[in-house]
Protein backbone atom coordinates (compact mmCIF):
# COMPACT_ATOMS: atom_id res chain seq x y z
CA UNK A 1 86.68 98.96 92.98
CA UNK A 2 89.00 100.27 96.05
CA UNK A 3 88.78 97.29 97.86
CA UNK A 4 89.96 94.98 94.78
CA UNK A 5 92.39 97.64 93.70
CA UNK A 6 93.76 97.15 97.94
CA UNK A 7 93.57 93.15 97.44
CA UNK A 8 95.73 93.45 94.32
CA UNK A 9 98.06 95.72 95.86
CA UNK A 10 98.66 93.86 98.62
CA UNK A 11 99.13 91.15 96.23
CA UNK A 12 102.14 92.55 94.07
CA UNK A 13 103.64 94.08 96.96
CA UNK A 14 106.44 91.59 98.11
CA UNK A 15 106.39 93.89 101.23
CA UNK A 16 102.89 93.78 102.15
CA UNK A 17 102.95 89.92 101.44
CA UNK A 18 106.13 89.71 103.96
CA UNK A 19 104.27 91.47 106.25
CA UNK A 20 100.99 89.67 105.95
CA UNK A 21 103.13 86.16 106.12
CA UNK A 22 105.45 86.84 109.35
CA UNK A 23 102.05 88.55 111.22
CA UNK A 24 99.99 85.27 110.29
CA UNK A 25 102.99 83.73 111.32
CA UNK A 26 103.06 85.69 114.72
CA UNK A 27 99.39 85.63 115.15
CA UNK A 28 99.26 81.31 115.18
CA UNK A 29 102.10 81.30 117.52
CA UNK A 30 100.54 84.24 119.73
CA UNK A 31 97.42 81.91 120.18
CA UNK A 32 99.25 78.77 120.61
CA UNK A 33 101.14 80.45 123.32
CA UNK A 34 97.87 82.01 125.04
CA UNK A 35 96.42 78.57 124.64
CA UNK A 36 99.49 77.31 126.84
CA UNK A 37 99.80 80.35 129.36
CA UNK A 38 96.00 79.70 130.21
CA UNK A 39 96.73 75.87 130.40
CA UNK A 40 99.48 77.15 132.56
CA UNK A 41 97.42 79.74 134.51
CA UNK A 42 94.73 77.23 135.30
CA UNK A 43 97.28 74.23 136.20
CA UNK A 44 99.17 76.75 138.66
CA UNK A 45 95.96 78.48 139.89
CA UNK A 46 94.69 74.65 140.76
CA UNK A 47 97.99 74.02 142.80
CA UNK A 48 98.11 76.42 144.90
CA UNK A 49 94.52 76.47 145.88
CA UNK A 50 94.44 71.95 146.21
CA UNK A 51 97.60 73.01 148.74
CA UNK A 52 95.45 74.98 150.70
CA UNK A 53 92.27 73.55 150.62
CA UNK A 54 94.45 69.66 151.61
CA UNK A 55 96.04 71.95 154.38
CA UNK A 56 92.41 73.14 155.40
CA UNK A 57 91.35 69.42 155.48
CA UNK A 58 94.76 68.14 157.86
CA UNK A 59 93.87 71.11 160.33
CA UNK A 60 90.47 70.10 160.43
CA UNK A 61 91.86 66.50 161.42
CA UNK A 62 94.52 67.48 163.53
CA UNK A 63 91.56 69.28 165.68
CA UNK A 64 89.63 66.20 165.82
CA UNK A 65 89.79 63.97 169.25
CA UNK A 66 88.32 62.31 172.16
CA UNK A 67 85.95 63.60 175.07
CA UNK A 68 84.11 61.56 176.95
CA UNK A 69 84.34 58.68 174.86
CA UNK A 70 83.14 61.26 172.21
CA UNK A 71 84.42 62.05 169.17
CA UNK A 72 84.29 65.55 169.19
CA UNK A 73 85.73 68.92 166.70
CA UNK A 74 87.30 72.31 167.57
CA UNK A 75 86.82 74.23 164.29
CA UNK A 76 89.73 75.98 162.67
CA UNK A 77 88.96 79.38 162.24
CA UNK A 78 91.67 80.38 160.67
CA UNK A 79 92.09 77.87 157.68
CA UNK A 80 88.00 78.78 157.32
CA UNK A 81 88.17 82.21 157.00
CA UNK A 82 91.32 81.82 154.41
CA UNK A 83 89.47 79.15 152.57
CA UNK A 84 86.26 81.17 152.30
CA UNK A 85 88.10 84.40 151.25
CA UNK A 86 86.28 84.25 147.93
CA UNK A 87 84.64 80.64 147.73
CA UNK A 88 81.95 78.99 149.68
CA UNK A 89 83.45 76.32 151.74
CA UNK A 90 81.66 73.34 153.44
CA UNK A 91 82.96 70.08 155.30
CA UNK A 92 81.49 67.20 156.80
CA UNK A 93 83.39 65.23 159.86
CA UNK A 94 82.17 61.20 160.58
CA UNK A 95 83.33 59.38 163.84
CA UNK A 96 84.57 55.98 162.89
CA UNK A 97 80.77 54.77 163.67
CA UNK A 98 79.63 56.55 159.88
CA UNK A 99 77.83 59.03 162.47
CA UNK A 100 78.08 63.09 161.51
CA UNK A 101 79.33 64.95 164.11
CA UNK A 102 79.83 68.50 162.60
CA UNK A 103 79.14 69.87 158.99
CA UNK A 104 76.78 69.07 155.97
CA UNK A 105 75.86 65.14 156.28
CA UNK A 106 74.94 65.05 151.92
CA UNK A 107 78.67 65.78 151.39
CA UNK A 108 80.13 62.97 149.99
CA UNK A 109 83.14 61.78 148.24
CA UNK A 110 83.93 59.23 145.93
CA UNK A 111 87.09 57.80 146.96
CA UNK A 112 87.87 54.55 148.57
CA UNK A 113 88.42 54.66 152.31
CA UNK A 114 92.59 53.07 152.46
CA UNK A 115 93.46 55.77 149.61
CA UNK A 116 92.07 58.31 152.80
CA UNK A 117 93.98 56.70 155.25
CA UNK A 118 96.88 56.79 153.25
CA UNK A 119 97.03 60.34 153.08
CA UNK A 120 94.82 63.51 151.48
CA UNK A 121 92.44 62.83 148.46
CA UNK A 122 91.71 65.71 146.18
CA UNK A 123 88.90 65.23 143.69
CA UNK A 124 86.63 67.67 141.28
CA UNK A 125 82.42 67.45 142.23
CA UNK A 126 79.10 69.18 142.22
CA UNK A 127 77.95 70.25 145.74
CA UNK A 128 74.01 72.12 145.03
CA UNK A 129 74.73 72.70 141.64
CA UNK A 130 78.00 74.17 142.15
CA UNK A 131 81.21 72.74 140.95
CA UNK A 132 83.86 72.46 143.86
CA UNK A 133 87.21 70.60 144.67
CA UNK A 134 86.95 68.46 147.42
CA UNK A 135 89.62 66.90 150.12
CA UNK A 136 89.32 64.40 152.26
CA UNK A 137 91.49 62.43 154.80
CA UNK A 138 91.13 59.80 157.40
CA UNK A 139 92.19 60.24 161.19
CA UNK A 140 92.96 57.46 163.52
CA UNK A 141 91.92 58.26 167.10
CA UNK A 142 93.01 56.29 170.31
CA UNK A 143 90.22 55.16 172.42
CA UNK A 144 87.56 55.76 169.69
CA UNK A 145 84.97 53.03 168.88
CA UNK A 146 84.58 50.66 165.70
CA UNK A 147 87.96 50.69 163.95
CA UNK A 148 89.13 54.38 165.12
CA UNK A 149 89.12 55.99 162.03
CA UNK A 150 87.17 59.41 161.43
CA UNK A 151 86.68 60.82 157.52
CA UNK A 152 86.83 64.58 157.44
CA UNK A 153 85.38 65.96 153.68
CA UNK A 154 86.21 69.36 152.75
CA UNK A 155 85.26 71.32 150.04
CA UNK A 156 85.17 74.90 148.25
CA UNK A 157 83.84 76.53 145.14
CA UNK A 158 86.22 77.47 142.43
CA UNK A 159 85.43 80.97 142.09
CA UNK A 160 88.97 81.47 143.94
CA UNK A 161 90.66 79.74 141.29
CA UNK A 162 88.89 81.31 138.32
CA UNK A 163 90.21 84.12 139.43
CA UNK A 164 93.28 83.31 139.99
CA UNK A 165 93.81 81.89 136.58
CA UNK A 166 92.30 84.59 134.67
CA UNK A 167 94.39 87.02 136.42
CA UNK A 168 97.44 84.63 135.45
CA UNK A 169 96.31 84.15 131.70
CA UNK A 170 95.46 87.61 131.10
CA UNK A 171 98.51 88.96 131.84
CA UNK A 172 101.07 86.36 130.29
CA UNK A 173 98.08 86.91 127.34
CA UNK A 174 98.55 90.83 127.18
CA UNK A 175 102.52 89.73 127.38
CA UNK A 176 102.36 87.88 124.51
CA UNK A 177 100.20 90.38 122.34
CA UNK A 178 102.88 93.01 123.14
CA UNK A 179 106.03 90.82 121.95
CA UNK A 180 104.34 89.96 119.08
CA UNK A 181 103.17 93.52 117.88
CA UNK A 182 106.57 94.46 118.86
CA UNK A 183 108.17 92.05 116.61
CA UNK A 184 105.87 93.07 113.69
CA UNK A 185 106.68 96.08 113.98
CA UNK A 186 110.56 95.34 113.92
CA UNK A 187 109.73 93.19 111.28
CA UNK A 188 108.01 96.13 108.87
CA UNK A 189 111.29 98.26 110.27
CA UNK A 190 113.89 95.29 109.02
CA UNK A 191 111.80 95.27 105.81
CA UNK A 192 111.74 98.99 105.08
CA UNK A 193 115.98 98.85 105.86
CA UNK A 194 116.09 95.58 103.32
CA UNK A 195 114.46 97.50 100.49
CA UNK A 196 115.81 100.89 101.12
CA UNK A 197 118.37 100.00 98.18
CA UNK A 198 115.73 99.25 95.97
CA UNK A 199 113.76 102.22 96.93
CA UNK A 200 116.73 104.22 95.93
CA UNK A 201 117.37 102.26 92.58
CA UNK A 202 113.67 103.44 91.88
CA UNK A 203 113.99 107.07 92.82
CA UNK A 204 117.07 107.46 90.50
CA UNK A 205 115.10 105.40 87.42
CA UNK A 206 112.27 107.62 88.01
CA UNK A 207 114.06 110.99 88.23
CA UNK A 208 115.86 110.02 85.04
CA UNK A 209 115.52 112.05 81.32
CA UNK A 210 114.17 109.68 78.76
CA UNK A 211 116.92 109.95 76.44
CA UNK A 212 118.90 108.26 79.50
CA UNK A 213 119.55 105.14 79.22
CA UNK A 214 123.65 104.89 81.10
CA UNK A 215 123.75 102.28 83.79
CA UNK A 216 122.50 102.29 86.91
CA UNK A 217 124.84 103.87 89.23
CA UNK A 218 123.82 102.43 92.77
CA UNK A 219 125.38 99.71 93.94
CA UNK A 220 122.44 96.58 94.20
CA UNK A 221 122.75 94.46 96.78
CA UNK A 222 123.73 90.85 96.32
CA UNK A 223 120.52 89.53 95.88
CA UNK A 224 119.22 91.69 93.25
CA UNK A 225 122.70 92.12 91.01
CA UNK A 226 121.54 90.01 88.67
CA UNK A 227 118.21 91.94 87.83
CA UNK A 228 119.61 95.24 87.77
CA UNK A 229 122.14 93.68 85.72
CA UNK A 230 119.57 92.55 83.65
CA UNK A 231 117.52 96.20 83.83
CA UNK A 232 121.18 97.76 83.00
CA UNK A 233 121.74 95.22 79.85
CA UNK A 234 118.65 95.80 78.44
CA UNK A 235 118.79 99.89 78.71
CA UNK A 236 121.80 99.32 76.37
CA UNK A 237 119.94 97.16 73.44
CA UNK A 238 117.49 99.88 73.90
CA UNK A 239 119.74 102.90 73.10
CA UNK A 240 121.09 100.95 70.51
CA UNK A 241 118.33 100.22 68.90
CA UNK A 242 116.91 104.43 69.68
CA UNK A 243 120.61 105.26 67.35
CA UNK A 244 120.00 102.55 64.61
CA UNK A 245 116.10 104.29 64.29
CA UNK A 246 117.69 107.28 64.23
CA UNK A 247 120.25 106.74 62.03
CA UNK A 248 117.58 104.94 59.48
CA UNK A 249 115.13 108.38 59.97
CA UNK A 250 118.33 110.26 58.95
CA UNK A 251 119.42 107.96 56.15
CA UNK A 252 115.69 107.38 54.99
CA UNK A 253 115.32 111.66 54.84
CA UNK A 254 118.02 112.05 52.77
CA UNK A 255 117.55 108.70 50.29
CA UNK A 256 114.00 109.65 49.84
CA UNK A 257 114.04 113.03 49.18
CA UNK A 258 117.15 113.33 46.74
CA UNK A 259 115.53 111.17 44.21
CA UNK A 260 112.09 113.09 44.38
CA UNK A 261 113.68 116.39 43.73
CA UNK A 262 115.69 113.93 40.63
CA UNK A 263 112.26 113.41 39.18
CA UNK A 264 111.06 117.01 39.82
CA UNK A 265 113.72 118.60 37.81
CA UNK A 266 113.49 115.83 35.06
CA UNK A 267 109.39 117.04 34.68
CA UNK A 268 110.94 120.05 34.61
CA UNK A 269 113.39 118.98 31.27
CA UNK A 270 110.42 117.00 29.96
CA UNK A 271 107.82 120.12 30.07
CA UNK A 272 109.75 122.01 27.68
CA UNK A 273 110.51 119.43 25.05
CA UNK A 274 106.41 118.85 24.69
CA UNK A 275 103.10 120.41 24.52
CA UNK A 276 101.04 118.48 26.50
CA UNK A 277 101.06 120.66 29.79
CA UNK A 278 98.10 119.29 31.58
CA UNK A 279 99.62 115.62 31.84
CA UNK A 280 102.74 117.53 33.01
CA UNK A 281 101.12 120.02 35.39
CA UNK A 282 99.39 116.56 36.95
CA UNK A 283 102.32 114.55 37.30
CA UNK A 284 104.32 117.72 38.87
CA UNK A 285 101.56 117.89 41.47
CA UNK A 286 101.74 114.20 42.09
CA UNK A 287 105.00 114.32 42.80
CA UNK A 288 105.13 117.39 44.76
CA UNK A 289 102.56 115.79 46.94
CA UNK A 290 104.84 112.75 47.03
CA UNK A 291 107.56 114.48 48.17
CA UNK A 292 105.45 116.28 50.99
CA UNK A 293 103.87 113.47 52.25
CA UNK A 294 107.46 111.57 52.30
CA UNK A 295 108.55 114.92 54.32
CA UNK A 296 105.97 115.15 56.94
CA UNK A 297 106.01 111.54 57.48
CA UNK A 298 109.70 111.69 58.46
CA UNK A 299 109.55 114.60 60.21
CA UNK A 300 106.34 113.08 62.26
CA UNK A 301 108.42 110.42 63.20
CA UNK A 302 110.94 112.65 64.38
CA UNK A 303 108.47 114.51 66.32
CA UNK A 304 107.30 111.66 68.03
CA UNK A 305 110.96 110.48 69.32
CA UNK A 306 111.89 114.31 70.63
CA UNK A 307 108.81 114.40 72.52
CA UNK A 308 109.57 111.44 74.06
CA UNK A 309 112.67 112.55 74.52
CA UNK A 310 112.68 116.33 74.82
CA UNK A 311 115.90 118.73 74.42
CA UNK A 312 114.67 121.94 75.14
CA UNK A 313 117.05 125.26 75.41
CA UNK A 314 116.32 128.67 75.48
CA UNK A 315 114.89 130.05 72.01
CA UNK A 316 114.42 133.31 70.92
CA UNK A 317 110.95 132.97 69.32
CA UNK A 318 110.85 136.29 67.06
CA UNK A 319 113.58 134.90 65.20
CA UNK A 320 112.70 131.81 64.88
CA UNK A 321 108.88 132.39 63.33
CA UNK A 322 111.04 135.03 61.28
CA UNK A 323 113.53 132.46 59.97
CA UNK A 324 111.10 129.94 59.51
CA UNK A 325 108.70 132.28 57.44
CA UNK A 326 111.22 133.27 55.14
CA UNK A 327 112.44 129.06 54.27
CA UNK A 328 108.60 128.40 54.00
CA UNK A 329 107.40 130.63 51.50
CA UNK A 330 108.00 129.62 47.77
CA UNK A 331 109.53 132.13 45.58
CA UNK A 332 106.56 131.22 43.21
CA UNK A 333 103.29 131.05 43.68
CA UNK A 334 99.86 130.39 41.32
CA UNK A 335 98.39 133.58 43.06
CA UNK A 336 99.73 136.90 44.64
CA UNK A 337 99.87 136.65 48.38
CA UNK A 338 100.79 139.24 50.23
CA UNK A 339 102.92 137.97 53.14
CA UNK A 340 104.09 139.39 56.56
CA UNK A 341 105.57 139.42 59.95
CA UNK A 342 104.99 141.01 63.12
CA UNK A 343 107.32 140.75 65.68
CA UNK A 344 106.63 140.99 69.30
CA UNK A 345 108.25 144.03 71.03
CA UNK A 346 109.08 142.33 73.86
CA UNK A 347 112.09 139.60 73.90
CA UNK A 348 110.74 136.31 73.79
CA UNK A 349 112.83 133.52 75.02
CA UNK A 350 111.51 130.42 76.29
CA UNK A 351 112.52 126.92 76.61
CA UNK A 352 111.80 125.23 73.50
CA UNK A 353 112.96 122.34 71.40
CA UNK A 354 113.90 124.57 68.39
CA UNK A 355 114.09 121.85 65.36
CA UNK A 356 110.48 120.12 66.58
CA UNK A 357 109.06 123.90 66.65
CA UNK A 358 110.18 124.61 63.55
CA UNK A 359 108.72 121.70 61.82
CA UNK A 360 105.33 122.61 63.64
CA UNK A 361 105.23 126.52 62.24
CA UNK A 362 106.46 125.24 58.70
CA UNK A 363 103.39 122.87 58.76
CA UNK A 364 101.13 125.73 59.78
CA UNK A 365 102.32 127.98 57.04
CA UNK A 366 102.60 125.14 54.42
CA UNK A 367 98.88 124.28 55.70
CA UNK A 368 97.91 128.32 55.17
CA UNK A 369 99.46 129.02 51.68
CA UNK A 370 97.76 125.40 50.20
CA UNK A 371 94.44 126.08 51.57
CA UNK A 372 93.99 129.30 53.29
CA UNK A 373 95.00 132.52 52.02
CA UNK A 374 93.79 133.85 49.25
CA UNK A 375 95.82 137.27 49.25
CA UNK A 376 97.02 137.50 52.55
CA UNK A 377 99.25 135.90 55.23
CA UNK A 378 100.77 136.87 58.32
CA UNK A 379 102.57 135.09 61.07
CA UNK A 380 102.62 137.27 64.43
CA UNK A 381 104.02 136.41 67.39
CA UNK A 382 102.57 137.43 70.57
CA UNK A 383 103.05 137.36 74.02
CA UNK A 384 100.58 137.18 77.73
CA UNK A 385 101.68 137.00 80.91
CA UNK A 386 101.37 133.24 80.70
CA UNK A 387 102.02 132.19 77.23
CA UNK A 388 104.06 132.95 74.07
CA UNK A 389 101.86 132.56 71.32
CA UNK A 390 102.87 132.13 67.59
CA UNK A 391 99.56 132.76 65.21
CA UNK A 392 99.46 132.21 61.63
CA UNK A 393 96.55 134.35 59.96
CA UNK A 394 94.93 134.38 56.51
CA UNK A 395 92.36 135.82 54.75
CA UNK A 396 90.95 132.27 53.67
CA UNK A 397 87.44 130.48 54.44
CA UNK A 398 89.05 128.69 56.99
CA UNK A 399 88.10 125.05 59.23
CA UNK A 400 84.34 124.65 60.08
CA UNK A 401 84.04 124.10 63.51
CA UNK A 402 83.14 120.77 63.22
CA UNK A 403 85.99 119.59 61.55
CA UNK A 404 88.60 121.35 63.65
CA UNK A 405 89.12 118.79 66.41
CA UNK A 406 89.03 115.53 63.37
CA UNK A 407 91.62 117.44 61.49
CA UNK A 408 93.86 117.22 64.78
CA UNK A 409 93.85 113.92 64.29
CA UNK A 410 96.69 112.05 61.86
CA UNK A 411 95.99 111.43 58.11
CA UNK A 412 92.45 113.34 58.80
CA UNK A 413 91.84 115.69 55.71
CA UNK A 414 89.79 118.41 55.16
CA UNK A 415 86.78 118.43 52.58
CA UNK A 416 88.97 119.19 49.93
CA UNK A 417 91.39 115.87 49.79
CA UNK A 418 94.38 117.39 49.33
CA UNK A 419 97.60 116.99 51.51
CA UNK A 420 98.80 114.42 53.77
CA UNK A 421 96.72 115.15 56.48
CA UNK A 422 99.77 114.80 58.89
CA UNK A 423 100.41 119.01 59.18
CA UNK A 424 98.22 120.25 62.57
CA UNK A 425 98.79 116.74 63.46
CA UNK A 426 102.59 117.45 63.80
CA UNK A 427 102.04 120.87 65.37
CA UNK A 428 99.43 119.89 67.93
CA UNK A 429 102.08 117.15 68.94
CA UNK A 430 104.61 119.84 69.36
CA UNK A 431 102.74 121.84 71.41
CA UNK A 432 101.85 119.21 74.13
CA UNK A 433 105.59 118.15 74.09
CA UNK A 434 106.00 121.78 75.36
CA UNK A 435 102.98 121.86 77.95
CA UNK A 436 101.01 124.33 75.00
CA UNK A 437 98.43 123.82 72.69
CA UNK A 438 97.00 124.40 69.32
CA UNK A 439 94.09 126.78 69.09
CA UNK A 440 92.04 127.86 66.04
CA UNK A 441 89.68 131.50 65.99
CA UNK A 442 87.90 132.89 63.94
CA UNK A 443 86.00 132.52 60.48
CA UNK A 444 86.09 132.73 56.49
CA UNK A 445 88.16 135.62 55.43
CA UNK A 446 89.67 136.05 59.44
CA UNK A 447 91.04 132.76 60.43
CA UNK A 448 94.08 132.01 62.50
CA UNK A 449 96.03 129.48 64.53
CA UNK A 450 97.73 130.01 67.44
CA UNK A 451 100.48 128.37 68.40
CA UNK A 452 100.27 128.64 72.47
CA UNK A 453 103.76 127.97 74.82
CA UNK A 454 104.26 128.39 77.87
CA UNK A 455 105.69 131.78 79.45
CA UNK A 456 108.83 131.37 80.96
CA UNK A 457 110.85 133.75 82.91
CA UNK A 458 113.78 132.26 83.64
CA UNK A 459 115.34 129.37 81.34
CA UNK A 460 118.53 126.78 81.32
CA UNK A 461 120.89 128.19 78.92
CA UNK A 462 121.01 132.00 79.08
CA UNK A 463 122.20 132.46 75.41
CA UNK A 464 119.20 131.96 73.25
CA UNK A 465 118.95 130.03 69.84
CA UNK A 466 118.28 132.72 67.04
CA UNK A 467 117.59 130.63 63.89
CA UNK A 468 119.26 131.63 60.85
């Protein structure tokens, strides 16, 4: 899995594929030029040692002559011994009778005898299973018999030159590896200054709120104007289209709702002009579910788009819980409740989107008067030294511990079928938004929610939102 997740990296990177391209590039022409510089190595390396090995071969003819009617050799010593430096050298020297008169008679040549009287022949051969380069030259001599001309044959092993040319190669080889790391290297340098603008364009997107859609402020370079043109143009049809939702979520609220509470108060006319109060209690709690459901669907929605888009502010937390308590709470209900607050002593300020909060806690306590208490509920606030915690506690039977993590869930209901199934949905959402959570303890006849944020000390705007 890490080696395909590398491959397809390297694939999407325009970078890495840059790099990859110009090094392949680099490496062919890095072995094209050691193929040359060893061509070159050898072909010098061959030069030099054919100029000393023809010089070796004219010294050995220039101490060639006559004695006695006697063709007869003084031995160089000093082209030898610089011949035979590293190689094996051997030489043969004929009088113009064919007859040996110094060096190995089975060295031969094959060259025809004008081209050696003409000057130096140079040729490649095997002498005992050894490959050598062999000379050879013809001397006329004065006073000698047949037709006067002597053949000297000289040749040496190539151990010289193999040297020599590896030396040669090596080094223009090791030359050539070091320009062409070099200019990889400048190349990934180049690259790194080509897409520092886009690196920077990146940064900024990244660091961005995301309720921030305004243009991008960098200037592109020329190349990539028209993308971030195109990035820039379509932040725009975003936001527009983030205010028309909006606006709909707003409009939708308050064209939904003002005919439900229409047909409320109409039940409400009809209920005392006839008898039949069953029908009527029915179609009251149909529509009073309606009119929830319509509620907490718009207000999930709304949820949803200020968590993506958080705008938190310092909140004072006791007053909040105490505001919120007091707008939840009907001023009827079909059983005596008691309900009450508890404050924390401390201050409690944190950073805190204050409208999606309150639509979380008047969930909770919607959620606790429906189907939890049965005479009792109390919303307490609380604070640790790492969380603020708002719990909402009633005397009722409660969640089975199965069915608290499915009831987290949206449109999940509990055994009895009633609500939307959208209320600890809504407040669980809330609390992530804020880095919290949702938390549920204890039983029938002791059960509470908590409502867990995060403790902070310090927060952006030092006057706090009290709630009304």
């Amino acid at each position: 899995m890490a080696i395909s997740s590398t491959l397809l990296d390297l694939r999407t990177s325009l970078r890495a594929r840059l790099l990859i391209a110009i090094g392949a590039i680099l490496a062919a022409g890095a072995v094209v030029l050691s193929l040359a510089a060893w061509q070159y190595a050898a072909t010098a390396a061959r030069d030099a040692y054919d100029k000393l090995l023809a010089g070796g071969a004219v010294q050995v003819a220039e101490n060639i002559y006559m004695q006695g009617g006697v063709v007869t050799l003084d031995p160089p010593a000093a082209a030898f011994a610089t011949l035979s430096a590293y190689d094996l050298v051997f030489y043969r020297v004929t009088d113009p009778r064919g007859v040996v008169i110094a060096g190995y008679d089975d060295l031969t040549i094959q060259a025809p005898k004008s081209a050696l009287r003409e000057g130096v022949v140079l040729r490649d051969g095997v002498y005992r299973d050894q490959p050598v380069r062999v000379a050879a030259v013809a001397r006329r001599l004065d006073g000698a018999p047949g037709d006067g001309w002597s053949e000297i044959v000289l040749a040496q092993t190539l151990r010289a030159r193999d040297a020599l040319t590896w030396d040669l190669a090596s080094k223009a080889i090791g030359l050539i590896a070091a320009m062409s790391l070099l200019a990889l290297v400048a190349t990934a340098l180049c690259l790194r200054l080509v897409f520092a603008p886009l690196t920077r364009i990146e940064a900024e997107i990244v660091k961005r709120r995301p309720d921030d859609l305004s243009p991008i402020a960098i200037t592109p370079p020329r190349e990539v104007r028209a993308l971030v043109g195109a990035i820039d143009d379509f932040m725009q049809r975003l936001a527009e289209r983030i205010t028309l939702m909006q606006r709909f979520i707003a409009d939708a609220t308050h064209q939904l709702r003002t005919p439900l509470a229409a047909i409320d108060a109409e039940v409400e006319l009809l209920s005392d002009q006839t008898g039949d109060g069953k029908t009527l209690d029915r179609l009251r709690g149909r529509i009073s579910d309606l009119a929830r459901l319509t509620s907490q669907l718009l207000d999930h929605a709304m949820i949803q788009h200020r968590a993506q888009a958080p705008r938190f502010a310092a909140t004072d937390i006791n007053a909040l819980a105490k505001s919120v308590l007091s707008q939840s709470v009907p001023l009827s209900l079909d059983r005596e409740v008691s309900v009450s607050f508890v404050e924390s002593d401390d201050d409690v300020v944190v950073a805190a989107d204050a409208i999606s909060l309150r639509e979380a806690l008047a969930n909770l306590i919607h959620n606790a008067l429906t189907h939890g208490a049965k005479t009792r509920l109390m919303v307490k606030v609380e604070r640790t030294a790492e969380s603020v915690a708002i719990v909402v506690w009633d005397d009722g039977p409660g969640i089975a511990a199965d069915d608290q993590t499915g009831l987290l869930v949206p449109f999940q209901k509990g055994d009895d079928s009633h609500g939307s199934g959208l209320g600890l949905a809504i407040a669980v959402e809330v609390a992530e938004a804020h880095g919290g959570r949702l938390r549920f303890n204890g039983g029938a006849g002791d059960f509470s929610v908590r409502l867990e944020l995060p403790s902070s000390d310090s927060v952006a705007d030092p006057s706090p939102i009290r709630p009304k």
